[in-house]
Protein backbone atom coordinates (compact mmCIF):
# COMPACT_ATOMS: atom_id res chain seq x y z
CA UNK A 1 -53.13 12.97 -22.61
CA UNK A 2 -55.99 13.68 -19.77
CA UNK A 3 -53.40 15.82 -17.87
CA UNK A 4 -51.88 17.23 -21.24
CA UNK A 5 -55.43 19.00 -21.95
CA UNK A 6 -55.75 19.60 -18.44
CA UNK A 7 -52.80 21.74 -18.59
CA UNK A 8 -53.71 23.23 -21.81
CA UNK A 9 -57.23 24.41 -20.55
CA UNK A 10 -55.74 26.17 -17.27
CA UNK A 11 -53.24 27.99 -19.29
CA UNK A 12 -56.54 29.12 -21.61
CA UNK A 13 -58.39 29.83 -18.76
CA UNK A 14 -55.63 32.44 -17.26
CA UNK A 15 -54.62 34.15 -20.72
CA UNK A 16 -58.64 35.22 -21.15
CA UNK A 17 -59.03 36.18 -17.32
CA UNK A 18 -59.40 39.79 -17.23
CA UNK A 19 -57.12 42.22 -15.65
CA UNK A 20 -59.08 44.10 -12.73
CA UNK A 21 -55.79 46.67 -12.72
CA UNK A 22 -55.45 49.55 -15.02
CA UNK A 23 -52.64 48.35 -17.26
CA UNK A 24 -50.58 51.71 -16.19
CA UNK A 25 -50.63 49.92 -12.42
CA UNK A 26 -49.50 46.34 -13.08
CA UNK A 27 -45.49 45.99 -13.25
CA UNK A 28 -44.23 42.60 -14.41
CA UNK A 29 -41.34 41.11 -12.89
CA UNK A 30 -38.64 40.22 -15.31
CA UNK A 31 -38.15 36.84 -13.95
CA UNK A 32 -41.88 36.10 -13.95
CA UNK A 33 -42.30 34.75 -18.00
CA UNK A 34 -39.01 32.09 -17.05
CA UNK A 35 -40.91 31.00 -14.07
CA UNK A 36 -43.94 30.66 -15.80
CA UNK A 37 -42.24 28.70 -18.66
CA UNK A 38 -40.29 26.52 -16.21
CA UNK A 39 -43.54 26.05 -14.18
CA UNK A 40 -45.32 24.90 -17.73
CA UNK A 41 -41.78 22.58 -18.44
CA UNK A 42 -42.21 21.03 -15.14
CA UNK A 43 -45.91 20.21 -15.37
CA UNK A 44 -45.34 18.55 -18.96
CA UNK A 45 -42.61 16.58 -17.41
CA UNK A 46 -44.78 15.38 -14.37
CA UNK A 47 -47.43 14.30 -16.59
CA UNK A 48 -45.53 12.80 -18.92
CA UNK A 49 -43.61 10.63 -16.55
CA UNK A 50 -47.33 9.58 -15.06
CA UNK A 51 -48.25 8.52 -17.97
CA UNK A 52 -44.95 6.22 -18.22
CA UNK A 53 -45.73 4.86 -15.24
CA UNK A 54 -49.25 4.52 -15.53
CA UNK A 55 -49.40 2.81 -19.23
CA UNK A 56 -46.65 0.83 -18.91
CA UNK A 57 -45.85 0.29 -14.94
CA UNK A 58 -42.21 0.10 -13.59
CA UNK A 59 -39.02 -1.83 -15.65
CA UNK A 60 -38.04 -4.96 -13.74
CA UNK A 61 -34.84 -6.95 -14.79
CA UNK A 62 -34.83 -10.91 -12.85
CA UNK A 63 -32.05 -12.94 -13.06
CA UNK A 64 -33.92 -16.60 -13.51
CA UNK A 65 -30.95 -17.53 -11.77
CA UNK A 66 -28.15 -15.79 -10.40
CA UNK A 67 -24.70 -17.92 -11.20
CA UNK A 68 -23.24 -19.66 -14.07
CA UNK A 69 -19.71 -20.64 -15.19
CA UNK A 70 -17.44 -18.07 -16.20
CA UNK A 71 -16.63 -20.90 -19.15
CA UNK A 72 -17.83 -18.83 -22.34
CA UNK A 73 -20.83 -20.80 -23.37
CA UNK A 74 -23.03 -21.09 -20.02
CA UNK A 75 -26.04 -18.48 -19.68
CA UNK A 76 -28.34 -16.93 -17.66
CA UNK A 77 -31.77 -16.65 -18.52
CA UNK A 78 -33.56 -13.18 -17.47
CA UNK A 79 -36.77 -11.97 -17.30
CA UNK A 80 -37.95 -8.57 -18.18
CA UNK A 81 -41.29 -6.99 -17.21
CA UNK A 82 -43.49 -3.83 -15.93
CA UNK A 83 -45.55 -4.33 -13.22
CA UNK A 84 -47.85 -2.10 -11.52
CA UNK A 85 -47.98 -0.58 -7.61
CA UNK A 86 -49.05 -3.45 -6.32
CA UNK A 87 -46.21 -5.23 -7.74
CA UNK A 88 -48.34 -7.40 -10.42
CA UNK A 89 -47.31 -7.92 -14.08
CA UNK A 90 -48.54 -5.58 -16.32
CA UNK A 91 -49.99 -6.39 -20.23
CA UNK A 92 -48.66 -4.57 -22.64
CA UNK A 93 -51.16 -2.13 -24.51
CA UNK A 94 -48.27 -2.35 -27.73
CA UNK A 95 -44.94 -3.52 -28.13
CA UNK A 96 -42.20 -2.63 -25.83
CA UNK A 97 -38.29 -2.54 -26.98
CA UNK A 98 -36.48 -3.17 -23.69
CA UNK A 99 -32.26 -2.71 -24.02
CA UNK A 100 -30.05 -4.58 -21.96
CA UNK A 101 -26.31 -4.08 -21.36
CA UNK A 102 -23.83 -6.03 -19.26
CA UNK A 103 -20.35 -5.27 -17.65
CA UNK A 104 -19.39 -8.81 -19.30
CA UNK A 105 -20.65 -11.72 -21.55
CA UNK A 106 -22.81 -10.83 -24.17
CA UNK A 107 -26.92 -10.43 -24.03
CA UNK A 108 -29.25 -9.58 -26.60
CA UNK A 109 -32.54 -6.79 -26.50
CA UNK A 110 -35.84 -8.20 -26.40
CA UNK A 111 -38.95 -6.72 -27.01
CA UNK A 112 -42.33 -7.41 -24.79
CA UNK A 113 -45.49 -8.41 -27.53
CA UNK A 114 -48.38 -6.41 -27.21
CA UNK A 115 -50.71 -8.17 -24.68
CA UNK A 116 -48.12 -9.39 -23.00
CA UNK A 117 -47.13 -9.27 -19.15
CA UNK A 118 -42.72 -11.14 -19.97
CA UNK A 119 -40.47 -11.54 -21.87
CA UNK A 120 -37.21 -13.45 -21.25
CA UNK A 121 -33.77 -13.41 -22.72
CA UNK A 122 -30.12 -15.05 -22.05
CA UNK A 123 -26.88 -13.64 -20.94
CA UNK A 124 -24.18 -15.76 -21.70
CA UNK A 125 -20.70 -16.27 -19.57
CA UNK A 126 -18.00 -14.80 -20.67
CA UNK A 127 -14.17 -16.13 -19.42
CA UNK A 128 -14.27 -13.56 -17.00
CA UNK A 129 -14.91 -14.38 -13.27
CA UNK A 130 -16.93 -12.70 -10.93
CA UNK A 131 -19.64 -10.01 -10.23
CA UNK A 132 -21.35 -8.78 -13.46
CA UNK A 133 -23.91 -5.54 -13.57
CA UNK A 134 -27.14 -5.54 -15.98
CA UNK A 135 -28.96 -2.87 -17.06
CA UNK A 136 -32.01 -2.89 -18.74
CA UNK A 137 -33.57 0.46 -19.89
CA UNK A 138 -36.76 1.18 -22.16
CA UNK A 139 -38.03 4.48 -22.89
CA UNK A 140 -36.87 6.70 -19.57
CA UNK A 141 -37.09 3.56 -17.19
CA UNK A 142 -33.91 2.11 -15.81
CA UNK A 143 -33.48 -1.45 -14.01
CA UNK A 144 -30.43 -2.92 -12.72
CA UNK A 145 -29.92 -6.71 -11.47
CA UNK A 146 -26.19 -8.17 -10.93
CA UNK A 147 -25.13 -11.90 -11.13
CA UNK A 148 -21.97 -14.02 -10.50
CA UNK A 149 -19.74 -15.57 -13.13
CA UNK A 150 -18.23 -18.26 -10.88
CA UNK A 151 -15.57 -20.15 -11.55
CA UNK A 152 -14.22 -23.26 -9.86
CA UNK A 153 -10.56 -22.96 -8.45
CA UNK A 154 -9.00 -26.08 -9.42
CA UNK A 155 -4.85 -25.11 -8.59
CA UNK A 156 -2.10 -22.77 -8.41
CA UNK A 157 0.40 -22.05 -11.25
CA UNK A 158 3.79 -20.02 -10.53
CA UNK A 159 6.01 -18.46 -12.88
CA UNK A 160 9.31 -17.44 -11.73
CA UNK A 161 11.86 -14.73 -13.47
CA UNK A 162 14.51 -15.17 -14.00
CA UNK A 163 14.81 -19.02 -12.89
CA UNK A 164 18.37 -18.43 -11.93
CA UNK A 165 20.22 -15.89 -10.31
CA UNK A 166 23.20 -15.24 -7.81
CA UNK A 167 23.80 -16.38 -4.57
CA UNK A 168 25.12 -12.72 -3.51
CA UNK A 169 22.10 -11.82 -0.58
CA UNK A 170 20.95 -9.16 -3.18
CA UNK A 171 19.75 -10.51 -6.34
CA UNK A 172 15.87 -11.13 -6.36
CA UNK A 173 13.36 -12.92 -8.78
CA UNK A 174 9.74 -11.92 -9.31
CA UNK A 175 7.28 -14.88 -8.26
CA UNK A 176 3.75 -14.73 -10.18
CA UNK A 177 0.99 -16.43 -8.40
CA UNK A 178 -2.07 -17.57 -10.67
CA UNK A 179 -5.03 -19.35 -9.90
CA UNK A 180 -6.69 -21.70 -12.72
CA UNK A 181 -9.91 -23.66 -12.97
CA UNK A 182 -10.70 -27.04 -13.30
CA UNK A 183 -10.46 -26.50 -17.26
CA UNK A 184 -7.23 -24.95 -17.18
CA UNK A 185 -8.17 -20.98 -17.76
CA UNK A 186 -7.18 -18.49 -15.38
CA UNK A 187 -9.76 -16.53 -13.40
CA UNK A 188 -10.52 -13.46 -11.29
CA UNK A 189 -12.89 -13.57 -8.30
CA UNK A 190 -15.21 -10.75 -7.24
CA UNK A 191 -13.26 -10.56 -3.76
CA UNK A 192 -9.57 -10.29 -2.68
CA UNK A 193 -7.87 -13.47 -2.45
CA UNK A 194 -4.62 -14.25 -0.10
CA UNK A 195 -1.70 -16.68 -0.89
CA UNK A 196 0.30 -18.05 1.53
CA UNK A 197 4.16 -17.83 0.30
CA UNK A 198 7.47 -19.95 1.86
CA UNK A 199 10.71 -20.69 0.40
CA UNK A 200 13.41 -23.42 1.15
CA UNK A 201 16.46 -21.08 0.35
CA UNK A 202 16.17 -16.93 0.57
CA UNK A 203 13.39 -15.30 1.74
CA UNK A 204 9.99 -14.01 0.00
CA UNK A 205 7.05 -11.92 0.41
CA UNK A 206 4.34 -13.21 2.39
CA UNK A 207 1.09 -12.67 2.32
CA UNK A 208 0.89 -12.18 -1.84
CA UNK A 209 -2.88 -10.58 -2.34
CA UNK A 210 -4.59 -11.09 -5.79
CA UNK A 211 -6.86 -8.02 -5.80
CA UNK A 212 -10.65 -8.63 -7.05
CA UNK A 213 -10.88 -8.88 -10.68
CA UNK A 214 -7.00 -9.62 -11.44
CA UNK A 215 -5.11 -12.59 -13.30
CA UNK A 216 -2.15 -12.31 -10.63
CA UNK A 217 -0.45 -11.61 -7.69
CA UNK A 218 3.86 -10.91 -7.58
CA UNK A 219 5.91 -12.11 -4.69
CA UNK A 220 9.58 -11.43 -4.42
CA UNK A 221 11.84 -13.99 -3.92
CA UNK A 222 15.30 -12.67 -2.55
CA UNK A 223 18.66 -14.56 -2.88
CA UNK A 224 20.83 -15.44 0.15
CA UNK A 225 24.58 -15.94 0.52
CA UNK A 226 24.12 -20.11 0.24
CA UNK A 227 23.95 -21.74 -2.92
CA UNK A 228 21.33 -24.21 -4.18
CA UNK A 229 18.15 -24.77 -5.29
CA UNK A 230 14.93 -22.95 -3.67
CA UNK A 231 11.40 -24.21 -4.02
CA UNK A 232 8.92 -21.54 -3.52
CA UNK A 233 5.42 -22.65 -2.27
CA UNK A 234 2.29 -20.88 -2.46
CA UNK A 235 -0.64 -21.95 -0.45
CA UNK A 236 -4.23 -20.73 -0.89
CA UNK A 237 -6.75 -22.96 0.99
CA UNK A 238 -6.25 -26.87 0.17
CA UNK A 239 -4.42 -25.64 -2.96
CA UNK A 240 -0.54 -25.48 -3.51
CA UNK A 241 1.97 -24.77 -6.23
CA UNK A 242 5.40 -24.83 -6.35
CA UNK A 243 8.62 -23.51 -8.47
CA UNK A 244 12.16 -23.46 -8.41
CA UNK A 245 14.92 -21.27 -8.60
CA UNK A 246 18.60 -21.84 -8.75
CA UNK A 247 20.82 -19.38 -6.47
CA UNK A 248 24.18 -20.07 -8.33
CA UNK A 249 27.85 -19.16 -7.10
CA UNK A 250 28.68 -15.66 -8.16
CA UNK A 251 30.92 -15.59 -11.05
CA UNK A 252 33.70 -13.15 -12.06
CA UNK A 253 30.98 -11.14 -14.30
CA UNK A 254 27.24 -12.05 -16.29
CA UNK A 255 27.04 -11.85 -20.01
CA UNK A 256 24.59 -8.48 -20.40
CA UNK A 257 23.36 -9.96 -23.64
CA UNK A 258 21.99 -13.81 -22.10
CA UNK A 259 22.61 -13.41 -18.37
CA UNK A 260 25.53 -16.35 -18.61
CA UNK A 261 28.47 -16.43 -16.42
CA UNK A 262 31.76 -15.98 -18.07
CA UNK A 263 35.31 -14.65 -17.65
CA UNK A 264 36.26 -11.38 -16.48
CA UNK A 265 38.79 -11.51 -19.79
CA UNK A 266 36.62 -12.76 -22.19
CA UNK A 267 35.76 -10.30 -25.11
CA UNK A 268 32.44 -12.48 -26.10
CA UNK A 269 30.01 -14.21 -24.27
CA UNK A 270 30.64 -18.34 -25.04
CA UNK A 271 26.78 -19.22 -24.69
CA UNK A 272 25.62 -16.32 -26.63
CA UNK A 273 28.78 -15.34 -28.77
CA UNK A 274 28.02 -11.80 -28.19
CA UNK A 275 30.06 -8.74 -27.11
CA UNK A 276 29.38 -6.53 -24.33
CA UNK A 277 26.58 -3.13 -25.52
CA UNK A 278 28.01 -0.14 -25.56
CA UNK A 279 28.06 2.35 -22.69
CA UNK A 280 27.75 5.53 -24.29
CA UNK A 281 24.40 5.89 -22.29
CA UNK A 282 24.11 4.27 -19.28
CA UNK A 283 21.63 3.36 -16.25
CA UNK A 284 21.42 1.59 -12.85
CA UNK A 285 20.49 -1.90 -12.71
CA UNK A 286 17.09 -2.39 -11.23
CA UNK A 287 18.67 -5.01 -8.63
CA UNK A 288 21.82 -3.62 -7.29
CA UNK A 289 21.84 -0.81 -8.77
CA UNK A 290 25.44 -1.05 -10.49
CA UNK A 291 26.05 1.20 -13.15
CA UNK A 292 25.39 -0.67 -16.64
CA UNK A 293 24.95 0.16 -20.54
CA UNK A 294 21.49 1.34 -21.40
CA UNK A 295 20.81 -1.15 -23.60
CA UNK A 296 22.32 -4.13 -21.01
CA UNK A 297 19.94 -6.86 -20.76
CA UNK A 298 21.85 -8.54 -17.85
CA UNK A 299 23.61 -7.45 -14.89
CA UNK A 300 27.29 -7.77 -15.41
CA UNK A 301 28.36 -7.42 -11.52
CA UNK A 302 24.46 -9.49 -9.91
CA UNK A 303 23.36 -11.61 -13.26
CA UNK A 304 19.71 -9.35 -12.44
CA UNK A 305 17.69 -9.66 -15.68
CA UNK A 306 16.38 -6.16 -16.65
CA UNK A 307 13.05 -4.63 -17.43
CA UNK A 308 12.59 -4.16 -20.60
């Protein structure tokens, strides 16, 4: 308010100065009222920001601690206060509505009493691991804190599709590497993670990375010309998982409806009962890349299961 009249009186003072120039001498530059408004804008701005500052002091966001469970009901209590230059808690002169948003798990808005220095508040976990970003914001101030939703890797799950395919040196299966808790959910982490991949039978992809803030990571598991059964291991630290699929001897032709083997002369599949799709449109299967009704679910010639 000080530097409000402040303002005010200068501007006074400079509209009743008289003009020593005869008026038909003075030329005004066209540019010269903008500069003088922007000049006016930009002193109302400073002073009004001083007097954010000054009143209040500056936003601060703490994290009471800085790591909880990313199990859904944990929290994290936080702090909010302004403090002055020196760094020292400020009391409120009124009430102050402070906002705060996360990047995951849910926190209310809290509101600083008059004649008070804190506040405090809870975040609480979400099932999401990893980093998470607060902001808290009142009035034009901004304050930012982060904390970690950690979880704690208990083992590895694989999923393999499909679970059998041909023994042909071609045919491949997709390998899905997860990574669980000790409560069964499956979590991210902030930072890449590498698996470790072998198999007893083919070959497959190896390192698999998970990249920060994903479910999964997808390893490739290709067939060889043996038949038999190959266990696919994943390693990541102490932790391992394994899966099996079955490279089978390649038959005279694969059901495109259920994948099944069957006769070369067979009208209908005998798993499925089911006759071939029609090829009035056609495309190239995915594995290797044999011409095949659009709507084919299998491979006839590799048994590959297509994307849908």
């Amino acid at each position: 308010m000080i530097m409000f009249i402040l303002i005010i009186s200068c501007l006074s003072a400079a509209a009743e100065t008289p003009v020593s120039q005869p008026p038909e001498a003075f030329t005004a530059s066209p540019f010269s009222g903008l500069i003088f408004i922007i000049l006016v804008l930009l002193l109302i701005s400073a002073a009004a920001a001083f007097q954010e500052f000054w009143l209040k002091g500056r936003l601060e966001l703490i994290p009471l601690i800085t790591s909880a469970p990313c199990d859904g009901t944990s929290t994290i209590p936080l702090k909010v206060q302004f403090v002055d230059p020196s760094g020292k808690p400020r009391k409120q002169l009124k009430d102050r509505n402070v906002e705060i948003r996360s990047t995951s798990g849910n926190v209310m808005k809290v509101v600083i009493l008059k004649g008070e220095e804190t506040a405090e508040t809870e975040l609480k976990s979400s099932n999401v691991c990893g980093i998470v970003t607060l902001e808290a914001k009142s009035g034009i101030q901004k304050a930012n804190a982060r904390v970690n939703f950690a979880g704690n890797v208990a083992g590895l799950v694989l999923e393999v599709a499909p679970s059998k395919i041909p023994a042909d040196g071609i045919s491949i299966s997709s390998v899905t590497i997860k990574i669980k808790d000790d409560k069964g959910n499956f979590i991210t982490s902030p930072d890449e993670r590498i698996v470790e991949m072998s198999t007893s039978l083919g070959t497959v992809t190896s390192p698999v990375k998970i990249p920060p803030g994903t479910l999964s990571g997808i390893a490739i598991l290709s067939s060889c010309m043996r038949t038999g059964t190959a266990t696919i291991t994943a390693t990541f630290g102490s932790l391992h998982g394994e899966k099996k699929v079955v490279f089978e001897e390649l038959a005279e032709r694969y059901c495109m409806n259920c994948g099944d083997p069957m006769k070369r002369e067979m009208t209908a599949c005998p798993t499925c009962k089911k006759t071939p799709p029609p090829d009035t449109e056609i495309k190239e299967c995915y594995s290797c890349s044999g011409v095949i009704p659009a709507t084919a679910m299998f491979c006839d010639k590799c048994g590959a299961k297509q994307p849908v």
